[in-house]
Protein backbone atom coordinates (compact mmCIF):
# COMPACT_ATOMS: atom_id res chain seq x y z
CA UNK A 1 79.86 27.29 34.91
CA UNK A 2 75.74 28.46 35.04
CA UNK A 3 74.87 31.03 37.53
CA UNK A 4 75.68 31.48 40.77
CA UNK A 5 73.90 31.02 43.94
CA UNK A 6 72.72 34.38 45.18
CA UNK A 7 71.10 34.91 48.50
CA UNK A 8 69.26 38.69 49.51
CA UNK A 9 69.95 39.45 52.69
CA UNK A 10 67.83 42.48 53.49
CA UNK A 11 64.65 44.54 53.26
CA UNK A 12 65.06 45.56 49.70
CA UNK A 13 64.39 48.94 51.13
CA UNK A 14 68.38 49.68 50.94
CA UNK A 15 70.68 50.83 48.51
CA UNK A 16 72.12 47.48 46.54
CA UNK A 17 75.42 45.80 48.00
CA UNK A 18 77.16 43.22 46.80
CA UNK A 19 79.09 41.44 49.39
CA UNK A 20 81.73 38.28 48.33
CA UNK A 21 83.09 35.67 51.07
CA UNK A 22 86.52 34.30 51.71
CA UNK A 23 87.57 31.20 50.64
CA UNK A 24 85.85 27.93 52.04
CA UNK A 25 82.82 30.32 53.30
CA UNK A 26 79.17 31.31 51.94
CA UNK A 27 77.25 34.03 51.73
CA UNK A 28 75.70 33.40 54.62
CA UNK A 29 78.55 34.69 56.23
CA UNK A 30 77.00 38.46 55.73
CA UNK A 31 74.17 37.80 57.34
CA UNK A 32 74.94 39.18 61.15
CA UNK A 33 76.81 41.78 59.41
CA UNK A 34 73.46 42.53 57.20
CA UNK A 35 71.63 42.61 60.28
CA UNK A 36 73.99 45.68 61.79
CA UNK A 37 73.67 47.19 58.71
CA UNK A 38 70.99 49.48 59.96
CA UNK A 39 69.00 49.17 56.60
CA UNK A 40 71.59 51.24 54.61
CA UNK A 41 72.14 48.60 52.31
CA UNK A 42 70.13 45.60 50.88
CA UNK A 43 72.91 42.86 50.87
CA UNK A 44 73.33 40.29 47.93
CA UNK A 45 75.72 37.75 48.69
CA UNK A 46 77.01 35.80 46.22
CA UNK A 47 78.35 31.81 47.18
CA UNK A 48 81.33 31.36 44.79
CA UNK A 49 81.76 28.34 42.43
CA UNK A 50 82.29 24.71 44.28
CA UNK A 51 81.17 27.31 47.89
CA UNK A 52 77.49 27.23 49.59
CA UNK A 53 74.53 26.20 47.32
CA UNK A 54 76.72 26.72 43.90
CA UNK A 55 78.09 24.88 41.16
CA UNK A 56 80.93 22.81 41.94
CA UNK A 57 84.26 24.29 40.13
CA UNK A 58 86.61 21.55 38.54
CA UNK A 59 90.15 21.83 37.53
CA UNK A 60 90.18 21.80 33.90
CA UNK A 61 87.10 24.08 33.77
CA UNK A 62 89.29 27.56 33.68
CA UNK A 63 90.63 29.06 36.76
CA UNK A 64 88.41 29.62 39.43
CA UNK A 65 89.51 33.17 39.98
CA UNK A 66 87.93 33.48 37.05
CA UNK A 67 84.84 31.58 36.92
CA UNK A 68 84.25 33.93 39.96
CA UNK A 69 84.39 36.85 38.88
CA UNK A 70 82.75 36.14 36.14
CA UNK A 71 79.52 35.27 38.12
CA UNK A 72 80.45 38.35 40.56
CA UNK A 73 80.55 40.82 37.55
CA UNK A 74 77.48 39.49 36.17
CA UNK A 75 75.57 39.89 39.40
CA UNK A 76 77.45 43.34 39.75
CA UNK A 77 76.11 44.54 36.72
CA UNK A 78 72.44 43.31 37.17
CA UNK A 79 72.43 45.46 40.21
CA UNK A 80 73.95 48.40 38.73
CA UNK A 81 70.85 47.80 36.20
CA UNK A 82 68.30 48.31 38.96
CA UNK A 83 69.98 51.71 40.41
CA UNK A 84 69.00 55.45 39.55
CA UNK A 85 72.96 55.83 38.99
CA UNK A 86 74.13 52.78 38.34
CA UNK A 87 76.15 51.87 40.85
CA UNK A 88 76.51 49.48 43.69
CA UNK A 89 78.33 49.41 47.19
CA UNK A 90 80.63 45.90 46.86
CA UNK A 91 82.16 44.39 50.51
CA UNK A 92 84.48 41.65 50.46
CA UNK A 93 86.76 39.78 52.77
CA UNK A 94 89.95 38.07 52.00
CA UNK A 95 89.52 36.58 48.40
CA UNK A 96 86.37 38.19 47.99
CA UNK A 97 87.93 41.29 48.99
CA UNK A 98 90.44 41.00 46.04
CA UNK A 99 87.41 40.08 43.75
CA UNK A 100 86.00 43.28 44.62
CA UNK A 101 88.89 45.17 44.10
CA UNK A 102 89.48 43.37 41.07
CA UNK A 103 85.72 44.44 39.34
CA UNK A 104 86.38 47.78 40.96
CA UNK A 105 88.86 48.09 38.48
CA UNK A 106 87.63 46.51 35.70
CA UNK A 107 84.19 48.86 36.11
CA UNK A 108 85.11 51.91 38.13
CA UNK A 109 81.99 53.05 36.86
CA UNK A 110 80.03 50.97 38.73
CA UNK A 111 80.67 50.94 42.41
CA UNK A 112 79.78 53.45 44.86
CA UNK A 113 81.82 52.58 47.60
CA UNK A 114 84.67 49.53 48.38
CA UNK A 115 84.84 47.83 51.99
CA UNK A 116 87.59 45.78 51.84
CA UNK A 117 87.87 43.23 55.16
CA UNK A 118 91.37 41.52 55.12
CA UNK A 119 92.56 41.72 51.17
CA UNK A 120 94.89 38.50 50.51
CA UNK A 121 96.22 40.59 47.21
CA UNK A 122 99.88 39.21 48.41
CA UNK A 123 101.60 40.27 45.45
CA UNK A 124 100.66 43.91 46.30
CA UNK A 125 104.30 43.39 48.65
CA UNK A 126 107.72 42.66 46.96
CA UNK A 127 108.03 39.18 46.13
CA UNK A 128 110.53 38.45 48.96
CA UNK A 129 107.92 39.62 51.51
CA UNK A 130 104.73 37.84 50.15
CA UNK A 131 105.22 34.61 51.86
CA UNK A 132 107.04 35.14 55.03
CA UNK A 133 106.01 32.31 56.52
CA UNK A 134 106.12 29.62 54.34
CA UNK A 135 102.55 29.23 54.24
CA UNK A 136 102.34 28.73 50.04
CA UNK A 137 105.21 26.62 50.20
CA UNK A 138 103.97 24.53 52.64
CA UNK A 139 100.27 23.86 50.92
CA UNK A 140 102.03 23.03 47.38
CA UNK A 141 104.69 20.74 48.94
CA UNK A 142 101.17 19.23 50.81
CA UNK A 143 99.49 19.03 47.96
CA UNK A 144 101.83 17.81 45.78
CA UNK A 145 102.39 14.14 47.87
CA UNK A 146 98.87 14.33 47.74
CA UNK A 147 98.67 15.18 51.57
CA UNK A 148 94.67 17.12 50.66
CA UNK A 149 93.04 17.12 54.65
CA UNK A 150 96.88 17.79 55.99
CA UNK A 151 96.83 21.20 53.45
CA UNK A 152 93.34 22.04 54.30
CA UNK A 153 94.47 21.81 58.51
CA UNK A 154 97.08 24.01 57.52
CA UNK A 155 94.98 26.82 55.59
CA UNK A 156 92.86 26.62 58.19
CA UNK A 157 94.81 27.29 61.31
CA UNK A 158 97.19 29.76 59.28
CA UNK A 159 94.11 32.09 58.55
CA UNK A 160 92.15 31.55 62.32
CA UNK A 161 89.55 29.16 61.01
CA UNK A 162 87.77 26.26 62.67
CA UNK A 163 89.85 23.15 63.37
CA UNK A 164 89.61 21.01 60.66
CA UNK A 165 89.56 17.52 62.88
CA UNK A 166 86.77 19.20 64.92
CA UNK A 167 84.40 19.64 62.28
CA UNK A 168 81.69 16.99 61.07
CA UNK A 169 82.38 14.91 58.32
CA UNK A 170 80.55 16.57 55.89
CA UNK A 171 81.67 19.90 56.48
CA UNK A 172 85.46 18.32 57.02
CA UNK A 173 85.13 16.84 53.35
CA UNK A 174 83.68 20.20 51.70
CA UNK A 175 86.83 21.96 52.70
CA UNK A 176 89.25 19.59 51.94
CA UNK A 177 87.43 19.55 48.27
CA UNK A 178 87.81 23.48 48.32
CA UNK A 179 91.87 23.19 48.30
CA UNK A 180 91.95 22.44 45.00
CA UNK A 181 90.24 25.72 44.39
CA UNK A 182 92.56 27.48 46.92
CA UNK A 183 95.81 26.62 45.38
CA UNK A 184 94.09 27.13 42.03
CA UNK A 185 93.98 31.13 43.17
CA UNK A 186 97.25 31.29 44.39
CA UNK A 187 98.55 32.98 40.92
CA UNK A 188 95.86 35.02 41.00
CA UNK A 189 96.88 36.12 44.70
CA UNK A 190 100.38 35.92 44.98
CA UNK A 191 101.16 37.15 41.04
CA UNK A 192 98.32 39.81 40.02
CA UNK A 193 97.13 37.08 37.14
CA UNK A 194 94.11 39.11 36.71
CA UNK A 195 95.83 42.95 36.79
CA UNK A 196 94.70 44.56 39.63
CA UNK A 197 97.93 45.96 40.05
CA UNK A 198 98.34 47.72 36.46
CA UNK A 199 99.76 51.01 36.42
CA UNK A 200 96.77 53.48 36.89
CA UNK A 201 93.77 50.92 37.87
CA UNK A 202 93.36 51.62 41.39
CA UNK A 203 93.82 55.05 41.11
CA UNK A 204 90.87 55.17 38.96
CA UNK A 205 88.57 54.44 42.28
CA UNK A 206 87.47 57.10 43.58
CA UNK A 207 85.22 56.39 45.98
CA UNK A 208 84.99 55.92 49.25
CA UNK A 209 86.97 53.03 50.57
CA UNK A 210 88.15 51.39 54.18
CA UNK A 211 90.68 48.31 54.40
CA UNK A 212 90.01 46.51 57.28
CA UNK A 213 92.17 44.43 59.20
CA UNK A 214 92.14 41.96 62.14
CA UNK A 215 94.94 43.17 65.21
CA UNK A 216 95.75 39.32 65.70
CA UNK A 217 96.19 39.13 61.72
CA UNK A 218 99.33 38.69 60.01
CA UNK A 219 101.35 41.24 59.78
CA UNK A 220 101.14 40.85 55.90
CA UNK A 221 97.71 41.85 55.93
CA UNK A 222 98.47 45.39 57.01
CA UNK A 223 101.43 45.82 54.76
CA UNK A 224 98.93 45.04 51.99
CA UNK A 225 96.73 47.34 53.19
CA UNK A 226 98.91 50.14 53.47
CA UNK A 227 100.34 49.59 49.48
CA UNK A 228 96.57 49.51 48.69
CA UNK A 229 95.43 52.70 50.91
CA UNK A 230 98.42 54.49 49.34
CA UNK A 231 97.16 53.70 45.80
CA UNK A 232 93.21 54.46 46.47
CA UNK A 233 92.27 57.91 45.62
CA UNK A 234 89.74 57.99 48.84
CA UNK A 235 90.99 55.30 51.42
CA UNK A 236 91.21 54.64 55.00
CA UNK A 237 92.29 52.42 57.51
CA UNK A 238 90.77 50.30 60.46
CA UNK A 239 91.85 47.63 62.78
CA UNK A 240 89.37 45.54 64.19
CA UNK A 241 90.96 45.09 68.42
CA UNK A 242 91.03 40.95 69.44
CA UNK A 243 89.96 39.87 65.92
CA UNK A 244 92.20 37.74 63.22
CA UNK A 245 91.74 37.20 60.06
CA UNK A 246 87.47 36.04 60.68
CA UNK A 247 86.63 39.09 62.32
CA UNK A 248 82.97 39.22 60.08
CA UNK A 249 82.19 36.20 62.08
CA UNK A 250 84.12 36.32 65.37
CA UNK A 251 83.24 40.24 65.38
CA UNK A 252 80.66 41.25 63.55
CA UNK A 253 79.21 44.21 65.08
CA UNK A 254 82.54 45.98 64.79
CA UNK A 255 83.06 44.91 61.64
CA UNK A 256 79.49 46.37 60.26
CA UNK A 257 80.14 49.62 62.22
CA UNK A 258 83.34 50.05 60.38
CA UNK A 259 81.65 49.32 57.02
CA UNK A 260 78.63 51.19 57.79
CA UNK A 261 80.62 53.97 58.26
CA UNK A 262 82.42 54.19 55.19
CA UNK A 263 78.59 53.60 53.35
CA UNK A 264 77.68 56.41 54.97
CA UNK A 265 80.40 58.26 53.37
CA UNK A 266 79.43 57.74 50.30
């Protein structure tokens, strides 16, 4: 995998911010939250492999956890470069919020605060509780007849996206290419492949941080939240009123008030 596509979105007048998108976004997605930013930060947003304008991830080429965090730390520390300090304000929603928890913890060192919009870190719950729907077992029994666009409807509708049939062809392709990717992650989500749940690594944040949450969410997103809040040396809660699990698109300006916020903090 060669570098990632990495878009500014900002003045460059701002502190540096890294911000990561969910799955089957871009980093376009920051850009009305950018915009409400006030100037606080100047916001690089990263597209993650086979996502936006970068590098298509294959099976067989590592996991794609992985290969993006890899590009995420790499950016991460290039920032951290340019910075009297070094450190950097990272923002991430669902699995970008677990990749910025997860280089959080790998380089405490380096980040000045953590916004965290809608964490997906599922094995943060006990393992009876981390699929109470039936979601993961639905996907892989999809995916395993070979049922791709039926998964990718599914994903889609579970987590408040757009409707898959609805969407042009392009677009409606794209996505049902990412599921490969998704279910790829799912160790990485629903087991802690990558460690963010070692004894001792969260607690080593101590910066300002705010978990953020949808009200029309599931409720597994605030359970995860609360396990993560209670490990965070510095955390807080929010709850964003009418949003799911898209509130940086569907709700934007609450979304940036609630991250500029804890910025401002720190």
């Amino acid at each position: 995998m060669t570098g990632l596509y990495l878009r500014r979105l900002g003045s460059g007048a701002g502190r540096p911010a890294l911000a990561l998108h969910c799955m089957m976004g871009t980093g376009a997605t920051w850009q009305p939250i950018a915009e409400r930013l006030g100037g606080r930060v100047d916001l690089a947003a990263l597209d993650l492999p086979s996502h936006g304008r970068s590098p298509a991830w294959r099976p067989g080429e590592g996991g794609f956890f992985d290969k993006a965090l890899t590009g995420a730390a790499g950016v991460l520390d290039d920032l951290a470069q340019g910075t009297a300090d070094g450190r950097v304000d990272l923002i991430g929603h669902s699995l970008g919020a677990v990749a910025a928890l997860r280089l959080a913890v790998g380089a405490p060192q380096r980040v000045r605060s953590l916004s965290l919009v809608e964490p997906v870190l599922f094995a943060a719950l006990p393992a009876a509780a981390r699929d109470p729907d039936g979601l993961l077992v639905r996907l892989a029994s999809l995916t395993a007849k070979g049922a791709r666009e039926e998964a990718t409807a599914a994903f889609l509708h579970y987590w408040d996206g757009p409707v898959l049939a609805a969407l042009p062809a392009p677009a409606r392709a794209a996505m049902v290419d990412q599921m490969a990717a998704v279910m790829d992650s799912m160790p990485d989500l629903y087991e802690d492949r990558s460690g963010i749940l070692t004894a001792g690594g969260l607690e080593r944040i101590g910066v300002p941080a705010v978990l953020i949450a949808g009200a029309r969410s599931p409720a597994l997103i605030g359970a995860i939240a609360e396990v993560l809040a209670g490990r965070l040396p510095d955390a807080a809660r929010a709850v964003v009123p009418k949003a799911g699990h898209m509130a940086p698109l569907t709700q934007p300006a609450a979304v940036a008030g609630l991250i500029a916020a804890n910025l401002d903090r720190a």
